[in-house]
C-alpha atoms as a PDB file:
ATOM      1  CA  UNK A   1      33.861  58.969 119.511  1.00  0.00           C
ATOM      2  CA  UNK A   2      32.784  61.987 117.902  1.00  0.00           C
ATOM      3  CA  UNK A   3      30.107  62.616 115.064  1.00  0.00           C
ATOM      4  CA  UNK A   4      30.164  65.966 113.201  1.00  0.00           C
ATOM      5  CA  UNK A   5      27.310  67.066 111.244  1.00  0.00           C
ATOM      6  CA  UNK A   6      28.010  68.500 107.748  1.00  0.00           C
ATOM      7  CA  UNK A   7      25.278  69.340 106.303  1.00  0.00           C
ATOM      8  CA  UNK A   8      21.555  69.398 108.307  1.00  0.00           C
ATOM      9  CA  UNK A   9      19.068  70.264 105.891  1.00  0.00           C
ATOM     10  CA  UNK A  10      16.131  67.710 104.140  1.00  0.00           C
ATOM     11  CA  UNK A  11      16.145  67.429  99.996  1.00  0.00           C
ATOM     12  CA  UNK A  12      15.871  70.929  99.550  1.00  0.00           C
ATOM     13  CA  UNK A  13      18.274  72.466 101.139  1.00  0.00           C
ATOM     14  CA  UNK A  14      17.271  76.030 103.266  1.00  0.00           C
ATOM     15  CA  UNK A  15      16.685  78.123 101.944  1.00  0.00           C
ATOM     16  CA  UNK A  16      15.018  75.644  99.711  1.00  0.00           C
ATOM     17  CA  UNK A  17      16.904  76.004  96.496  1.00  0.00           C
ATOM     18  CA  UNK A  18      13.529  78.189  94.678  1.00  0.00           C
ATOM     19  CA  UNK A  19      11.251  78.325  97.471  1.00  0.00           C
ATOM     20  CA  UNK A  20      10.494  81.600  98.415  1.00  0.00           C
ATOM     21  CA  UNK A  21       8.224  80.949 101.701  1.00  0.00           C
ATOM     22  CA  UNK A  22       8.712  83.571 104.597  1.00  0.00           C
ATOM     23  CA  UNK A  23      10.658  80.669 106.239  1.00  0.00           C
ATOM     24  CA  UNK A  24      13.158  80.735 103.510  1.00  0.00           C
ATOM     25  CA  UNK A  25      13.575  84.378 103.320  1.00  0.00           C
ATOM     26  CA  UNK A  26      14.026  84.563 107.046  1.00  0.00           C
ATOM     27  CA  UNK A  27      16.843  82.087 107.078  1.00  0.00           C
ATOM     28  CA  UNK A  28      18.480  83.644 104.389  1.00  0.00           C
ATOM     29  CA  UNK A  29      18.387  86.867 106.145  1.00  0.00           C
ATOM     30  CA  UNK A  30      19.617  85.591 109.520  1.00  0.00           C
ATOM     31  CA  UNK A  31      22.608  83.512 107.885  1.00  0.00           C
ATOM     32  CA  UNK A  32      24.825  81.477 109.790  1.00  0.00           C
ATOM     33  CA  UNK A  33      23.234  78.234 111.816  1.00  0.00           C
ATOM     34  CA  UNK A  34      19.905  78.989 109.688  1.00  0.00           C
ATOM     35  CA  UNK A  35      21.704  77.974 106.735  1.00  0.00           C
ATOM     36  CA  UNK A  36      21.592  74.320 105.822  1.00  0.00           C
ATOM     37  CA  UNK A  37      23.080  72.102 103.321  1.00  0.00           C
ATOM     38  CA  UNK A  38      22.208  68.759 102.504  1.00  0.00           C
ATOM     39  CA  UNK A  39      22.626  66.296 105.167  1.00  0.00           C
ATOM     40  CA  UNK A  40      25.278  64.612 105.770  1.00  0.00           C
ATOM     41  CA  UNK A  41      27.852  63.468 108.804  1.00  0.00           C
ATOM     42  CA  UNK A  42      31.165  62.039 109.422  1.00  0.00           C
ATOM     43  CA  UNK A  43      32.160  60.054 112.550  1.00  0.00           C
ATOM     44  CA  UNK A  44      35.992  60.740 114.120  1.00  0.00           C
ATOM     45  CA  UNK A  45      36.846  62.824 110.957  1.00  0.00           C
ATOM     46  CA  UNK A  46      37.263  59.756 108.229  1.00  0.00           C
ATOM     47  CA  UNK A  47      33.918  57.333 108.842  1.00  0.00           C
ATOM     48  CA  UNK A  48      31.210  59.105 105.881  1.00  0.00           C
ATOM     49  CA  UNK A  49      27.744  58.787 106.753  1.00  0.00           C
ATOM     50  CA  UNK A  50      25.475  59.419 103.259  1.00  0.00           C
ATOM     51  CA  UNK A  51      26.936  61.244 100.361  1.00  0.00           C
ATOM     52  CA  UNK A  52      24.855  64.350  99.269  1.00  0.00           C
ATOM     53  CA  UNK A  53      25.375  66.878  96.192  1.00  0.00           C
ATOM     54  CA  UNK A  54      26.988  69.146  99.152  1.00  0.00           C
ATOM     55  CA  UNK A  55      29.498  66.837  99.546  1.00  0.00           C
ATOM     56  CA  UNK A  56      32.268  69.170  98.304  1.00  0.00           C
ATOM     57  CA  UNK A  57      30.514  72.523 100.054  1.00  0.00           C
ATOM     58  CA  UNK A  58      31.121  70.521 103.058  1.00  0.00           C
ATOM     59  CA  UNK A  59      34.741  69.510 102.038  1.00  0.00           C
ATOM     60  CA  UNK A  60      35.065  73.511 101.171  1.00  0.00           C
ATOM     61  CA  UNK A  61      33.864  74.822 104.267  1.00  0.00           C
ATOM     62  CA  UNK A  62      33.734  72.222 107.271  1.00  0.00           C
ATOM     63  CA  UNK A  63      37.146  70.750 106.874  1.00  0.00           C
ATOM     64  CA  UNK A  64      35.841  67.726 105.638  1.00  0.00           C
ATOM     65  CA  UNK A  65      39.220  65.367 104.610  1.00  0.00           C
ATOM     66  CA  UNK A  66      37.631  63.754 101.753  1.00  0.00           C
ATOM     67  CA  UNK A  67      40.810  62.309 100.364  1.00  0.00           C
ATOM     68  CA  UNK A  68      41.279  60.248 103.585  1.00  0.00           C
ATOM     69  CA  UNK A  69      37.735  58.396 103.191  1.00  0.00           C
ATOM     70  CA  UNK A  70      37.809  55.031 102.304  1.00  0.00           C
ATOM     71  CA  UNK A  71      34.270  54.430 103.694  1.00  0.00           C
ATOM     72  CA  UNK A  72      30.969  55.627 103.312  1.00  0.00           C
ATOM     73  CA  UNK A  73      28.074  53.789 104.773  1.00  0.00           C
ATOM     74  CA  UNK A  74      24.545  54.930 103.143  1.00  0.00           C
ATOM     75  CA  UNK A  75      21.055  55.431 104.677  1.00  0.00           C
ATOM     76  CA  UNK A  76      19.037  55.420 101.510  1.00  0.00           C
ATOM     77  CA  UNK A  77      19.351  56.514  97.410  1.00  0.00           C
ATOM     78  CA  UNK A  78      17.364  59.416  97.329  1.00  0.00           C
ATOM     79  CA  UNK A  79      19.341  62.583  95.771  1.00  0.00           C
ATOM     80  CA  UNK A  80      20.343  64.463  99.153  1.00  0.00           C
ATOM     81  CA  UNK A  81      21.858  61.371 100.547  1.00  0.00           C
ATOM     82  CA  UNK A  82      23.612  59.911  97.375  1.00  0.00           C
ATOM     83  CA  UNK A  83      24.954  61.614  94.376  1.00  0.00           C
ATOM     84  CA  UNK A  84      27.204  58.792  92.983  1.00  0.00           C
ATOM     85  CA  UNK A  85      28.436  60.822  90.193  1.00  0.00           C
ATOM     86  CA  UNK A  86      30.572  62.732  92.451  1.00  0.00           C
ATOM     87  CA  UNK A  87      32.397  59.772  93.168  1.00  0.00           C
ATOM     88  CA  UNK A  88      33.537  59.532  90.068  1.00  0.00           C
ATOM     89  CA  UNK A  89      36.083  62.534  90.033  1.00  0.00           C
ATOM     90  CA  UNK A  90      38.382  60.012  92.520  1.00  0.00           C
ATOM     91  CA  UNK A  91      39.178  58.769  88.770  1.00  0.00           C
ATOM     92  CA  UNK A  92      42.554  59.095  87.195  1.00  0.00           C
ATOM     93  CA  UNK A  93      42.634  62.827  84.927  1.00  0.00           C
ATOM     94  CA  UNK A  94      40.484  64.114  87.607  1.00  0.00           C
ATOM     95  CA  UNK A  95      42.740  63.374  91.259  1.00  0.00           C
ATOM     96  CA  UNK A  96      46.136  62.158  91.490  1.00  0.00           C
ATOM     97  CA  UNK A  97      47.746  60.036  94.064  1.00  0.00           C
ATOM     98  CA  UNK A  98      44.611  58.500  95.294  1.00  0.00           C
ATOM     99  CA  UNK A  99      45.029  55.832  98.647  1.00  0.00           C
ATOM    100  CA  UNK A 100      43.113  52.540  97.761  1.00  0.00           C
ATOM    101  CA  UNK A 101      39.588  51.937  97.536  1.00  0.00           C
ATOM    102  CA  UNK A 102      36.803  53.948  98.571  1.00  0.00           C
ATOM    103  CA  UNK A 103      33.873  51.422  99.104  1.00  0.00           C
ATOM    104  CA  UNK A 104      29.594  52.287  99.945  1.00  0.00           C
ATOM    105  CA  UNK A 105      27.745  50.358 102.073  1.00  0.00           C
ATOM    106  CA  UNK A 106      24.380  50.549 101.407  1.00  0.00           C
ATOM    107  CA  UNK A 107      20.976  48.789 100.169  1.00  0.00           C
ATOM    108  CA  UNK A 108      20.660  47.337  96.525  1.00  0.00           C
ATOM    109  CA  UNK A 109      18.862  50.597  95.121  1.00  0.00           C
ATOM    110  CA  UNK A 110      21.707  52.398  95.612  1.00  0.00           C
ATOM    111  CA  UNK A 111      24.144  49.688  94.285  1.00  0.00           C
ATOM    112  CA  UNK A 112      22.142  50.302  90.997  1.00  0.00           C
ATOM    113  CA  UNK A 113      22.617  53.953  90.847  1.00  0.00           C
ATOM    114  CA  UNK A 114      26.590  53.642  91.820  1.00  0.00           C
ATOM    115  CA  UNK A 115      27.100  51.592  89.148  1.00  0.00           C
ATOM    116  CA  UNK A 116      24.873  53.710  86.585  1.00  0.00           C
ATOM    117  CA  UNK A 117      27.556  56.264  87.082  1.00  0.00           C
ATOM    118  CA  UNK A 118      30.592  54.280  87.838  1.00  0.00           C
ATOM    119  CA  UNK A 119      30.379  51.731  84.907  1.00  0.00           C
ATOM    120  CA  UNK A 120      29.717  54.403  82.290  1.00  0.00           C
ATOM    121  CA  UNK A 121      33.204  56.140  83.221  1.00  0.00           C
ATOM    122  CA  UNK A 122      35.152  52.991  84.034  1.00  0.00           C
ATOM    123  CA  UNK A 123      37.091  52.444  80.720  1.00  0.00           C
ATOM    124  CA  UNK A 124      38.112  55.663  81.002  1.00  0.00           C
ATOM    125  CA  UNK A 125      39.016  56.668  84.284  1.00  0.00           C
ATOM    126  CA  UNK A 126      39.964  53.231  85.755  1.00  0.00           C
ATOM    127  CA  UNK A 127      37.154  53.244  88.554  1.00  0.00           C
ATOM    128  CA  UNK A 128      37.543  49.614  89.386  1.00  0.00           C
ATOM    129  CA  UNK A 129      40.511  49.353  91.544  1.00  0.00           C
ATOM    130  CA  UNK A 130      39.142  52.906  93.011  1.00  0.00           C
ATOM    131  CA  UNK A 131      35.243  52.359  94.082  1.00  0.00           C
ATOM    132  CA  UNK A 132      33.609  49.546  95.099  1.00  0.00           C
ATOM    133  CA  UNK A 133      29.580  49.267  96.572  1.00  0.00           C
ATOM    134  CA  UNK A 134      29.001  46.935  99.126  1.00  0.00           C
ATOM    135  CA  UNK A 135      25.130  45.574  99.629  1.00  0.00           C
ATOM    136  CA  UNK A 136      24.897  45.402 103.255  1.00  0.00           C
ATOM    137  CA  UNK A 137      22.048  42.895 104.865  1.00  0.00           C
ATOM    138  CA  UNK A 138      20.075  44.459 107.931  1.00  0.00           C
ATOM    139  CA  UNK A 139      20.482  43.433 111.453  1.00  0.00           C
ATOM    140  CA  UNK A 140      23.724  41.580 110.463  1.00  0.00           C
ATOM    141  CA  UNK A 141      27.318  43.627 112.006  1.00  0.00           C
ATOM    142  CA  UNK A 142      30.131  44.094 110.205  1.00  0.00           C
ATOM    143  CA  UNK A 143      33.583  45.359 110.947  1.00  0.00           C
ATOM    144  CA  UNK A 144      34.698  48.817 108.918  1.00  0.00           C
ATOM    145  CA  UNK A 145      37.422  51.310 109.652  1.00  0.00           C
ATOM    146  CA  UNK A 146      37.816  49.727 113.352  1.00  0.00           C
ATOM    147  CA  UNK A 147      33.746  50.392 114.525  1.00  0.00           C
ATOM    148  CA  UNK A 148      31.221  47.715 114.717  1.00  0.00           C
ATOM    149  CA  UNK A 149      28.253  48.642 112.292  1.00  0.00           C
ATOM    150  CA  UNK A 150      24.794  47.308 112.510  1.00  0.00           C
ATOM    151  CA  UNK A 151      22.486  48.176 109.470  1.00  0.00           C
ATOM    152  CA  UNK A 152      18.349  48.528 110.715  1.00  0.00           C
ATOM    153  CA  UNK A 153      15.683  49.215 108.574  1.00  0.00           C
ATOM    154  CA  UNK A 154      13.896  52.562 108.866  1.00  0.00           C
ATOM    155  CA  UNK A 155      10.233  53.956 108.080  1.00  0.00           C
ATOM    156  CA  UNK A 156      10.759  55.643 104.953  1.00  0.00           C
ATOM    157  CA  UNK A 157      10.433  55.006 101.478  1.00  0.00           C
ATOM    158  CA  UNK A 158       8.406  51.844 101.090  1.00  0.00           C
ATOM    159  CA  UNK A 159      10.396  51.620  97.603  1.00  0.00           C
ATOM    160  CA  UNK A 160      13.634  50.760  98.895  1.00  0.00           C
ATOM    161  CA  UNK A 161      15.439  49.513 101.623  1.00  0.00           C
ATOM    162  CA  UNK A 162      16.314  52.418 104.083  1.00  0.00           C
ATOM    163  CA  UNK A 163      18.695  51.906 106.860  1.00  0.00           C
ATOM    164  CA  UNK A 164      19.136  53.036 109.786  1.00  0.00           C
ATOM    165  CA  UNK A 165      22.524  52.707 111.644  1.00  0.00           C
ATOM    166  CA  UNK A 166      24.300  51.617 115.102  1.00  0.00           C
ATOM    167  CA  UNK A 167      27.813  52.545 115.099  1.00  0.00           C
ATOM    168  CA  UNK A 168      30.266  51.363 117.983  1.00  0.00           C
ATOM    169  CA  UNK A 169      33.704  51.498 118.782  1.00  0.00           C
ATOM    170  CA  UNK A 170      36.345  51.148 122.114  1.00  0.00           C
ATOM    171  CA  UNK A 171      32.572  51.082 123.952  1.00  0.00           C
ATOM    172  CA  UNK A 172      30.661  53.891 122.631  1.00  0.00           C
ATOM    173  CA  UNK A 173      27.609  53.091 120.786  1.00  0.00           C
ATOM    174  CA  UNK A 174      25.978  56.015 118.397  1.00  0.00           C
ATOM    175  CA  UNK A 175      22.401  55.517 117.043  1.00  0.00           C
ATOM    176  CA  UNK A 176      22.066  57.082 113.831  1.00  0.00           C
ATOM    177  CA  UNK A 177      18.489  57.596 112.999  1.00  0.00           C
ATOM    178  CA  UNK A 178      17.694  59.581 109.713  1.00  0.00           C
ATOM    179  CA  UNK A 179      15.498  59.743 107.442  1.00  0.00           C
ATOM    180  CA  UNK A 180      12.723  57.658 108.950  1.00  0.00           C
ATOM    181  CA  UNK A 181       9.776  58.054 111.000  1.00  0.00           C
ATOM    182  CA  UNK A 182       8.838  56.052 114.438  1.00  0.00           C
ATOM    183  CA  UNK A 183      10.830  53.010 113.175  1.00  0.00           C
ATOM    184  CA  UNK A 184       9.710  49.930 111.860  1.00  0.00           C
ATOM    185  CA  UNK A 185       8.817  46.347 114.965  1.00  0.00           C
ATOM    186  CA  UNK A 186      11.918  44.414 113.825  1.00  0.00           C
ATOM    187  CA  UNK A 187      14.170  47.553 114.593  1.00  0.00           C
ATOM    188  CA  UNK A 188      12.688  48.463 117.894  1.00  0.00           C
ATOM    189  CA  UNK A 189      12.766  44.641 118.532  1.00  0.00           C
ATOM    190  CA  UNK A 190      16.419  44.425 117.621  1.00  0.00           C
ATOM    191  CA  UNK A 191      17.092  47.731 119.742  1.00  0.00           C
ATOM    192  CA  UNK A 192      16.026  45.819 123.018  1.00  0.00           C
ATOM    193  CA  UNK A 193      18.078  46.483 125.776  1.00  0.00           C
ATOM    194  CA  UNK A 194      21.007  48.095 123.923  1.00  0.00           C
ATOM    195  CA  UNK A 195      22.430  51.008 125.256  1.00  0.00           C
ATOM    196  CA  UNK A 196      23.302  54.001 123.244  1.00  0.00           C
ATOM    197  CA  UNK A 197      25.530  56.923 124.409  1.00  0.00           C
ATOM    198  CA  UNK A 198      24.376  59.596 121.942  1.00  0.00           C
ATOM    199  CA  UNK A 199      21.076  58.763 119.145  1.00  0.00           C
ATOM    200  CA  UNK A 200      20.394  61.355 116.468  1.00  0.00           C
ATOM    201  CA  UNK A 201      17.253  61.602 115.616  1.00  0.00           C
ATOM    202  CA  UNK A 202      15.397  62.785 112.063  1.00  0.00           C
ATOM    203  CA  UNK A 203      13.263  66.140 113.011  1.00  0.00           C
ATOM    204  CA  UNK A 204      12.555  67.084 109.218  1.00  0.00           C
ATOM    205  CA  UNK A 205       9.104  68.282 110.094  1.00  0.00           C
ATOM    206  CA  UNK A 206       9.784  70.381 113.577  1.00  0.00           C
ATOM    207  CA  UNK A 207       6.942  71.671 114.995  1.00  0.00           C
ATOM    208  CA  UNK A 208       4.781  68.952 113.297  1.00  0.00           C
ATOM    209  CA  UNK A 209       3.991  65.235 114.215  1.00  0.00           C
ATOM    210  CA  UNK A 210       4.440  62.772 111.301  1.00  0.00           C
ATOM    211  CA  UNK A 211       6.120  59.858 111.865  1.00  0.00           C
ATOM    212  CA  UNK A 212       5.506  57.738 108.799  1.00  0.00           C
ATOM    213  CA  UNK A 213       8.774  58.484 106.662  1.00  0.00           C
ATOM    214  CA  UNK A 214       9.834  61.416 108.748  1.00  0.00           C
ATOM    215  CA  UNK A 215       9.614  62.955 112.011  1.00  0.00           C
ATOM    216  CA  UNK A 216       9.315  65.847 113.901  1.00  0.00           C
ATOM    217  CA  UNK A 217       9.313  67.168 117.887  1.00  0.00           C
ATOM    218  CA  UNK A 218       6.442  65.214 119.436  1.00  0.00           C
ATOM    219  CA  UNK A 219       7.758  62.247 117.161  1.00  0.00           C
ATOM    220  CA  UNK A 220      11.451  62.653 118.658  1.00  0.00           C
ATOM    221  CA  UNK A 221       9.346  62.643 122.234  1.00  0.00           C
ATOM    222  CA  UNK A 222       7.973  59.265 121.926  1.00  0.00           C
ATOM    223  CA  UNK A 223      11.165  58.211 120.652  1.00  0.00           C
ATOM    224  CA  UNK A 224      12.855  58.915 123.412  1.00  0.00           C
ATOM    225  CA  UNK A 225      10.637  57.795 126.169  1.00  0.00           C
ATOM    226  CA  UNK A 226      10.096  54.194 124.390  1.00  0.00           C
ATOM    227  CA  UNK A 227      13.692  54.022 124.190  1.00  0.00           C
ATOM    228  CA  UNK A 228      14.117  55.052 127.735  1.00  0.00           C
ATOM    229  CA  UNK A 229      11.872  52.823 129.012  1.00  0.00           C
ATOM    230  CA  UNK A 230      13.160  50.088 126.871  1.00  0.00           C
ATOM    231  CA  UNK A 231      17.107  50.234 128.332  1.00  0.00           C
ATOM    232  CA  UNK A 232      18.374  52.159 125.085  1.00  0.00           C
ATOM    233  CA  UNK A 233      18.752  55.600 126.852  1.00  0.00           C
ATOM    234  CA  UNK A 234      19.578  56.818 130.537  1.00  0.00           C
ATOM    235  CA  UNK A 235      20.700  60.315 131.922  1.00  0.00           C
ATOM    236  CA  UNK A 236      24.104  60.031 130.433  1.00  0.00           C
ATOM    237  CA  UNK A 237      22.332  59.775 126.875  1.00  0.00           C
ATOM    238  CA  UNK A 238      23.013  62.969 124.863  1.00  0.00           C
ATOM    239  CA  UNK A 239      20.109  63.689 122.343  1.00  0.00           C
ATOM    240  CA  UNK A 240      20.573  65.178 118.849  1.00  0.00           C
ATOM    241  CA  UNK A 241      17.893  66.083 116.423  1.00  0.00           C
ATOM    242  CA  UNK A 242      19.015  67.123 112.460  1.00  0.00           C
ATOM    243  CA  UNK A 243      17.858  66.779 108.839  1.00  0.00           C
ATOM    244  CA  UNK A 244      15.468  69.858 109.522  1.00  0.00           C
ATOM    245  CA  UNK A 245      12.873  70.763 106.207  1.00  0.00           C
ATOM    246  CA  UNK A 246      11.586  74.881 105.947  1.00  0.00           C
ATOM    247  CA  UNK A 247       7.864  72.950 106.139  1.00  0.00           C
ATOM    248  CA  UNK A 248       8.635  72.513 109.631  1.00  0.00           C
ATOM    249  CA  UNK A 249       8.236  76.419 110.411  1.00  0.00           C
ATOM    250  CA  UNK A 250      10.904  76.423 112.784  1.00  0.00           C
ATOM    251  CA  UNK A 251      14.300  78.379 112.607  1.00  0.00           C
ATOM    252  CA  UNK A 252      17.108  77.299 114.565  1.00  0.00           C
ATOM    253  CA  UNK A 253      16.460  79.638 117.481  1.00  0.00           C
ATOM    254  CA  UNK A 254      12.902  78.882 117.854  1.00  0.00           C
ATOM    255  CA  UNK A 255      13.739  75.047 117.047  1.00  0.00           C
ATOM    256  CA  UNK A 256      16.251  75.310 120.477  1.00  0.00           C
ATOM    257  CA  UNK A 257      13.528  76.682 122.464  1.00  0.00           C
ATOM    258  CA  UNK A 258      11.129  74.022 121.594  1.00  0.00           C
ATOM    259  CA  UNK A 259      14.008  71.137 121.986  1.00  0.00           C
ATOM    260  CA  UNK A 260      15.098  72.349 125.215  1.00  0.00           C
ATOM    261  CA  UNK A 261      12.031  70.735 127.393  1.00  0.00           C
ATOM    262  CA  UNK A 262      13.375  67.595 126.117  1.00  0.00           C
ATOM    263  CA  UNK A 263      17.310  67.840 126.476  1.00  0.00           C
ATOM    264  CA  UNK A 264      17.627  67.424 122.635  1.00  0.00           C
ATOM    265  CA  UNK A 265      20.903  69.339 121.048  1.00  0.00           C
ATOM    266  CA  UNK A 266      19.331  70.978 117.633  1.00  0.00           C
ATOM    267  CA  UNK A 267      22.145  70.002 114.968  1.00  0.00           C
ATOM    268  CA  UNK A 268      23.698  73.280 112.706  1.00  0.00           C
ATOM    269  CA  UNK A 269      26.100  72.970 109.942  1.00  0.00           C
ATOM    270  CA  UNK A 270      29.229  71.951 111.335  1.00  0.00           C
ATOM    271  CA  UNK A 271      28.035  71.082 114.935  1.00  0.00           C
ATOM    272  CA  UNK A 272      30.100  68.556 116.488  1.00  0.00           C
ATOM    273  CA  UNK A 273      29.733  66.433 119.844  1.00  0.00           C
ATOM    274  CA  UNK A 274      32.450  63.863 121.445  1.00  0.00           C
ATOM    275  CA  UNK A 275      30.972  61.113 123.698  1.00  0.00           C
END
C-alpha cells in the first residue's frame, strides 16, 4: 500500500492565506517543504482521502489523477477538508468523457453540504448519474475500490460527526488519524488489539499539547505509547505526523528535529511512503 500526502497544512494554509506572523514570513522565504496546502491524501494513486479547495493545486502539481477517482472517503465538513462545489465541474459543459460515478463517504453534515451544491446544478449539468454521497455509520466496514474501510469517530468538532479512518487491503492496515485530538473511548476501545502497519497522526499544533480537537508532539507521544502498549503498534510500525497549523511555531526543519526522538516521519507536500 502506499499513502501520498497532497496537501499538509490546517484551514489556513502556510503561509496562512493573510497572516503575516514571523512563522509565515519564514516559510514563505524558505519555500519548498515549508509550503503547505490544504490537507489532503490519496492511497495507491486513485483512493481520495478529504477533498479540500487545493484539490486542483494538488492535481496541478503532485500528479494527482483526478479523473480516475471514483471514491473519496471524508473525515469531516469543515472547508479545508470538503469543498463540494468543486465537484461539480465533473458535470457535462465543464469535462467530457467522464468514467461512472464518483461517490463521498462521509457523515450526514457533509451529505447536506454535497447536496447544497450538487442539487442546485443538477438540471443543468446532469450531476445525478455523476456524484453520489454515501452516509457512512461508524465502526461498521465496508468494501470500496478493493480495501476494507472502517469509519471511527474522532475528537473534534462536537457539531458533527468526525471520522477517523482504518484502511486495509492484501494485509496492510493504515490508520488514518486527522483532524482529532487523543481520540474518543469507543475508538480506542474498537482499536484493541488491531495492528496497524503505518498510523498518521494530526500534529496541527507542533510544539504544543492540546489534544481536545487537535494535537500536537507530546499528544502524538501518548498516542503512540497507548497504542503500543495496547497491540496497535510494534517496531515495524512506521509513524507519520501531518495537517501542521503556523500556531504551532515549528517549520519543517525544526518540526524533524523535534519528531526524530520519537521515530515519527514529518509529512511535506507530496511526501509519499509504501508499506
Amino acid at each position: 500500500m502506499k499513502i501520498q500526502y497532497l496537501g499538509t497544512a490546517a484551514a489556513e494554509g502556510w503561509p496562512g492565506l493573510y497572516c503575516n506572523c514571523e512563522v509565515c514570513k519564514e516559510a514563505a522565504r524558505r519555500g519548498g517543504k515549508d509550503l503547505r496546502t490544504r490537507s489532503q491524501a490519496v492511497i495507491d494513486g486513485h483512493l481520495l482521502v478529504d477533498f479540500p479547495p487545493d484539490t486542483y493545486l494538488h492535481m496541478l502539481y503532485q500528479g494527482l489523477r483526478l479523473p480516475e477517482v471514483s471514491s473519496i472517503l471524508l473525515t469531516h465538513a469543515h472547508q479545508d477538508h470538503f469543498y463540494p462545489l468543486d465537484l461539480t465541474m465533473r458535470g457535462h459543459g465543464f469535462s467530457d468523457d467522464v468514467n461512472g460515478c464518483l461517490t463521498v463517504y462521509g457523515d450526514e453534515t457533509g451529505e447536506k453540504l454535497f447536496h447544497q451544491d450538487v442539487d442546485a446544478c443538477d438540471k443543468r449539468w446532469g450531476l445525478a448519474e455523476l456524484l453520489a454521497y454515501k452516509v457512512i455509520p461508524e465502526f461498521v466496514p465496508f468494501e470500496v475500490e478493493g480495501y476494507t474501510v472502517t469509519p471511527l469517530l474522532a475528537s473534534h468538532d462536537r457539531r458533527e460527526r468526525c471520522l477517523l479512518y482504518i484502511i486495509e487491503k492484501d494485509g496492510k492496515r493504515l490508520l488514518y488519524a486527522n483532524d482529532t485530538g487523543l481520540f474518543p473511548d469507543a475508538t480506542w476501545e474498537y482499536l484493541r488489539g488491531q495492528r496497524f502497519d503505518l498510523v498518521s497522526m494530526d500534529c496541527t499544533m507542533g510544539r504544543h499539547k492540546e489534544g481536545t480537537n487537535h494535537m500536537g508532539l507530546p499528544d502524538n507521544a501518548e498516542m503512540q505509547k497507548r497504542l503500543t502498549e495496547m497491540g496497535c503498534a510494534d517496531t515495524g510500525t512506521k509513524w507519520v505526523i501531518t495537517h501542521f497549523s503556523h500556531h504551532g511555531g515549528l517549520l519543517h526543519r525544526e518540526l524533524e528535529e523535534a519528531a526524530k526522538p520519537y521515530g515519527f516521519m514529518v509529512a511535506y507536500d507530496g511526501f509519499t511512503v509504501e508499506f
